[in-house]
C-alpha atoms as a PDB file:
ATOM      1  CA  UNK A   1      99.343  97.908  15.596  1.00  0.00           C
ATOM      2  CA  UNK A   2      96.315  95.965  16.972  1.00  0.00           C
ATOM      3  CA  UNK A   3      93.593  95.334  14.610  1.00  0.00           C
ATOM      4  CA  UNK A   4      90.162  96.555  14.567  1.00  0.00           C
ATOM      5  CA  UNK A   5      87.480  94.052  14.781  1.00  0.00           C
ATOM      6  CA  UNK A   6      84.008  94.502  13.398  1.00  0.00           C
ATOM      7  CA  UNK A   7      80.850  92.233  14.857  1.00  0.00           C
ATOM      8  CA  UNK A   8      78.733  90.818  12.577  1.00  0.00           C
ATOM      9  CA  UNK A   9      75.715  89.112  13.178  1.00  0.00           C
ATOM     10  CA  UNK A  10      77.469  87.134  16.107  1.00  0.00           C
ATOM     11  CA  UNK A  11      80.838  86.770  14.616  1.00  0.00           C
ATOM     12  CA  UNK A  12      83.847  88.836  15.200  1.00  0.00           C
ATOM     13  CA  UNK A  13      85.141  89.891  11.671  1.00  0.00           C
ATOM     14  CA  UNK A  14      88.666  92.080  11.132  1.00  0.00           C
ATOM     15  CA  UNK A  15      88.398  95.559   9.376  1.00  0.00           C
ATOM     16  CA  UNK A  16      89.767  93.579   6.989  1.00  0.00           C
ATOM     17  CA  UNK A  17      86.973  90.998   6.236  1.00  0.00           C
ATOM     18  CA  UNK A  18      88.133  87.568   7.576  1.00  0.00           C
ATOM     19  CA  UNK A  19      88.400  86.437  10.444  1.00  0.00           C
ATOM     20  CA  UNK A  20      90.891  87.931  12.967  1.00  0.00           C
ATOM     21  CA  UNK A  21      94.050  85.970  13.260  1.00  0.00           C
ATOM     22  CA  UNK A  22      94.789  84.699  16.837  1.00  0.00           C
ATOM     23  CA  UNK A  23      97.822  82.070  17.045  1.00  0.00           C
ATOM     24  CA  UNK A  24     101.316  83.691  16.445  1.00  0.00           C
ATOM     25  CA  UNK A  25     104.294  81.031  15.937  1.00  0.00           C
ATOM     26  CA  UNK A  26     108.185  82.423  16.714  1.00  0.00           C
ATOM     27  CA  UNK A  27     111.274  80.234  15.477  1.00  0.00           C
ATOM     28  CA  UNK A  28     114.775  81.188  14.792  1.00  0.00           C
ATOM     29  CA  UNK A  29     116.753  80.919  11.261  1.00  0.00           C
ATOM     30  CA  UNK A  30     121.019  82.089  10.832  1.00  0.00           C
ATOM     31  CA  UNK A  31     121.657  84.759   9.482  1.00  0.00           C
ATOM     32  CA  UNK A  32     121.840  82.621   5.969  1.00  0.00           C
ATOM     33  CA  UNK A  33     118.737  81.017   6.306  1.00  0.00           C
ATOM     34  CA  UNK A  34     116.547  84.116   7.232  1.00  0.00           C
ATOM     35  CA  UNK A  35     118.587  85.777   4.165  1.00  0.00           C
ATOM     36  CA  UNK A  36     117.457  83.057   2.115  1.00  0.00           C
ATOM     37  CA  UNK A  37     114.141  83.074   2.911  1.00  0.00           C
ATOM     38  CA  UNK A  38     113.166  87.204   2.649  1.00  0.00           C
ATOM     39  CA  UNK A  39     114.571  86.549  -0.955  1.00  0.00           C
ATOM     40  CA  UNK A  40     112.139  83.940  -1.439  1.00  0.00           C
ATOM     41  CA  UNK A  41     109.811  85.781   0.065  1.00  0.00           C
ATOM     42  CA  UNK A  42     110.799  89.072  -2.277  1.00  0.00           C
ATOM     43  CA  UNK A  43     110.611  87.007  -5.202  1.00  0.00           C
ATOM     44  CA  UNK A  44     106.569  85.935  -4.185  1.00  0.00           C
ATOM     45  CA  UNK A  45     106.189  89.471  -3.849  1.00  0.00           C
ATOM     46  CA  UNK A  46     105.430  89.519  -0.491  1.00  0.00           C
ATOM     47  CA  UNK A  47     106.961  89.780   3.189  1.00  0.00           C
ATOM     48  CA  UNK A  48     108.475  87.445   4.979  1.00  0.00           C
ATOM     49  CA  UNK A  49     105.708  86.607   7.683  1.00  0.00           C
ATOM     50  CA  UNK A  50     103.158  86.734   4.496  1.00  0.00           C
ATOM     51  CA  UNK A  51     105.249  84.513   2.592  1.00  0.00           C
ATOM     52  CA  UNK A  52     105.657  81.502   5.957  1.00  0.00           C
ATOM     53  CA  UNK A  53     102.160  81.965   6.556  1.00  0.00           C
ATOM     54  CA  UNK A  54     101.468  80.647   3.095  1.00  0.00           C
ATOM     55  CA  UNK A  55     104.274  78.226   2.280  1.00  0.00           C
ATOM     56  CA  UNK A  56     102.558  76.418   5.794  1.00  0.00           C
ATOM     57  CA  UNK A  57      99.257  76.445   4.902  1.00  0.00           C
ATOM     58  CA  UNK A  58      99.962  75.110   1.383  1.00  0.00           C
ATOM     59  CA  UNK A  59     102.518  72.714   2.676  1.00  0.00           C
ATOM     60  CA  UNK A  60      99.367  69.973   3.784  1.00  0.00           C
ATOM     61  CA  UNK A  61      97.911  70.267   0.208  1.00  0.00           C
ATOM     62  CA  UNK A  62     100.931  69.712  -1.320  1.00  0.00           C
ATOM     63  CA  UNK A  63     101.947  66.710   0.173  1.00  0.00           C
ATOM     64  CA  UNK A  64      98.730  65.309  -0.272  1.00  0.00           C
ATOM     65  CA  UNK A  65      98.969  66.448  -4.014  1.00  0.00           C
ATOM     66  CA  UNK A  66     102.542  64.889  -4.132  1.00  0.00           C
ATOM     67  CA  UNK A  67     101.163  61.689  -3.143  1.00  0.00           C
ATOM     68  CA  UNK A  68      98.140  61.524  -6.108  1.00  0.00           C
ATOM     69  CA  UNK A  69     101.092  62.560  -8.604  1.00  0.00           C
ATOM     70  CA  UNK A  70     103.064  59.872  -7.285  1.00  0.00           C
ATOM     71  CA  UNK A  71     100.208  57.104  -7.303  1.00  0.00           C
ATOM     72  CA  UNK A  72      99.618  58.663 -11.298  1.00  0.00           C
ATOM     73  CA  UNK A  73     103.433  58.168 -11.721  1.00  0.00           C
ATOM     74  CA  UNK A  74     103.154  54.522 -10.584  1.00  0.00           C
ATOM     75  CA  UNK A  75     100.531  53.998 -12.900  1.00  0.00           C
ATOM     76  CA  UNK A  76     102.598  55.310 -15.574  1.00  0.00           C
ATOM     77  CA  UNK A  77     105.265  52.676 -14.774  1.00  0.00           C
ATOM     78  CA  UNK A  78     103.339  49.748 -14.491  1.00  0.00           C
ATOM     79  CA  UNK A  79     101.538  50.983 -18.307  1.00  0.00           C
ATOM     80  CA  UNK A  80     104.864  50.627 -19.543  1.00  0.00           C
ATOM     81  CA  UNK A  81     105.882  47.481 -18.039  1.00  0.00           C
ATOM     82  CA  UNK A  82     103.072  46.349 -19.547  1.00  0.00           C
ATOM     83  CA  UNK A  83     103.777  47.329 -22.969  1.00  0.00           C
ATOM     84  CA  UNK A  84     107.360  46.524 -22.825  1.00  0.00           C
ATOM     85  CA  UNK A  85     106.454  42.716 -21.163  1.00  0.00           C
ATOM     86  CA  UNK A  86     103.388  42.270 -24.006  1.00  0.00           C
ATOM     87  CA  UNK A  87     104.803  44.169 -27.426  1.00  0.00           C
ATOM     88  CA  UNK A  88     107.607  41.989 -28.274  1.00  0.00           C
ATOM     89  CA  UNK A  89     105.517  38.967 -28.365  1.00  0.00           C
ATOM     90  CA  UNK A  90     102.877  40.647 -30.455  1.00  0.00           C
ATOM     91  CA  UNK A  91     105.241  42.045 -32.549  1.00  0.00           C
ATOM     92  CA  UNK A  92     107.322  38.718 -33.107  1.00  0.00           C
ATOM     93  CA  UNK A  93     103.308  37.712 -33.822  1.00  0.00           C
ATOM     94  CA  UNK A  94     103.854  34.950 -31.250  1.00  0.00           C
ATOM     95  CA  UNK A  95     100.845  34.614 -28.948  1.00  0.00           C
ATOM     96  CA  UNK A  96     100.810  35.273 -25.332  1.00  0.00           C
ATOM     97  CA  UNK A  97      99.733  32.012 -22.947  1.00  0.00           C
ATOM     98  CA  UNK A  98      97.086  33.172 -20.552  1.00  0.00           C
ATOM     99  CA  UNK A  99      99.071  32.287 -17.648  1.00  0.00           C
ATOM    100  CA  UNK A 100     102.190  34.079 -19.148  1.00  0.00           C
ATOM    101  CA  UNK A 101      99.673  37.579 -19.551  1.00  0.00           C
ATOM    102  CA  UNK A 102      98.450  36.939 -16.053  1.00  0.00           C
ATOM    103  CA  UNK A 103     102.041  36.042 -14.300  1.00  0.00           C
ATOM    104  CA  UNK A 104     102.853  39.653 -16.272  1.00  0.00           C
ATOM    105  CA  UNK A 105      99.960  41.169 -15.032  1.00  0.00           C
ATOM    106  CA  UNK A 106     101.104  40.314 -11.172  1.00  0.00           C
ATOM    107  CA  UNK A 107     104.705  41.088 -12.066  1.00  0.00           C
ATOM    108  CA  UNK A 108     103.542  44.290 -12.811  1.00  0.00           C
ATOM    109  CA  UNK A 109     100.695  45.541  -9.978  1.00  0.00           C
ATOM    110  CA  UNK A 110     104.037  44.217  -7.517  1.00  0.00           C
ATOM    111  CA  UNK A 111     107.132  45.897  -8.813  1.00  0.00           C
ATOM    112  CA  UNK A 112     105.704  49.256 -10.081  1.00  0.00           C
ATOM    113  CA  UNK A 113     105.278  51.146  -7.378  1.00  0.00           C
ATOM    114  CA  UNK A 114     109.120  50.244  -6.629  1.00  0.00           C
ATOM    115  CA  UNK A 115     110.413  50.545  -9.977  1.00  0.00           C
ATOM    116  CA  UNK A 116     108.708  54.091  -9.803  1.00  0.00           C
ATOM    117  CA  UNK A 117     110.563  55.435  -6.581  1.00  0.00           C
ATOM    118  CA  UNK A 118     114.023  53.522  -8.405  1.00  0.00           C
ATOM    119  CA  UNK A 119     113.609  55.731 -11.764  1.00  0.00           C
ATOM    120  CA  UNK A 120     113.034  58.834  -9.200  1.00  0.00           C
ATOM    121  CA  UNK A 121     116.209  58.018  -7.187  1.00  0.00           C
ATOM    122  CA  UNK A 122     118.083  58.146 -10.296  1.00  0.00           C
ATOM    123  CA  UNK A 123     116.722  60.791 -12.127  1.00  0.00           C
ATOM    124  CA  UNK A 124     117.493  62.613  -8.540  1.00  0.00           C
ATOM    125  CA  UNK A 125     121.003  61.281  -8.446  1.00  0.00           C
ATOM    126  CA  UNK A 126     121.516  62.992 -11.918  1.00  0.00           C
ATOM    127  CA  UNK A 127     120.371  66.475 -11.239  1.00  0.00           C
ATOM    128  CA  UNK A 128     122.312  66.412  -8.075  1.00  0.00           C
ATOM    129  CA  UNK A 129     125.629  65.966 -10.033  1.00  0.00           C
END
């Protein structure tokens, strides 16, 4: 059905407020897949060319969302490290050398970032079993 178009002051607005939609995209699923993804879109409450439209335009956001939880996670990591690397000294009331807290300092700002992707793989190695 084509859709009406309004002008307003210059712009071309739908009858339905926004601007009018002009790019169309085609692909092709299985049977499976496309049976799949009309449940998903079901379950959104929506239908299936709804439901693409807005796991695509959300899909940008979210990976750049992913990658600030991520960086957060990191952080996490090297916090701990940190705490784990300085307690048991303080604990044992032994003090710290200030090239011991710095050499623990760069241990940390290097390895967290990989120690955070390690405790990921694993903890995705165990949901996958």
């Amino acid at each position: 059905m084509p859709e009406q178009t309004l002008h307003v002051i210059g712009q071309q607005m739908s009858a339905k407020g926004r601007e009018p939609r002009t790019q169309s995209i085609a692909t092709r699923f299985t049977r499976t897949e496309e049976l799949e993804l009309l449940d998903r879109a079901e379950a959104a409450g929506m239908n299936l060319r709804e439901w693409a439209r807005d796991v695509l335009l959300r899909a940008d956001s979210e990976g750049r969302k992913s990658e600030m939880e991520m960086h957060i996670f990191a952080e996490l990591i090297g916090i701990q490290m940190l705490l784990m690397g300085a307690l048991e000294p303080l604990l044992k009331n032994l003090n710290m050398p200030a090239e011991q807290v710095d050499q623990l300092f760069r241990q940390v700002q290097t390895t967290k970032a990989a120690k955070a992707q390690e405790l990921l793989a694993r903890r995705n190695q165990k949901q996958e079993k």
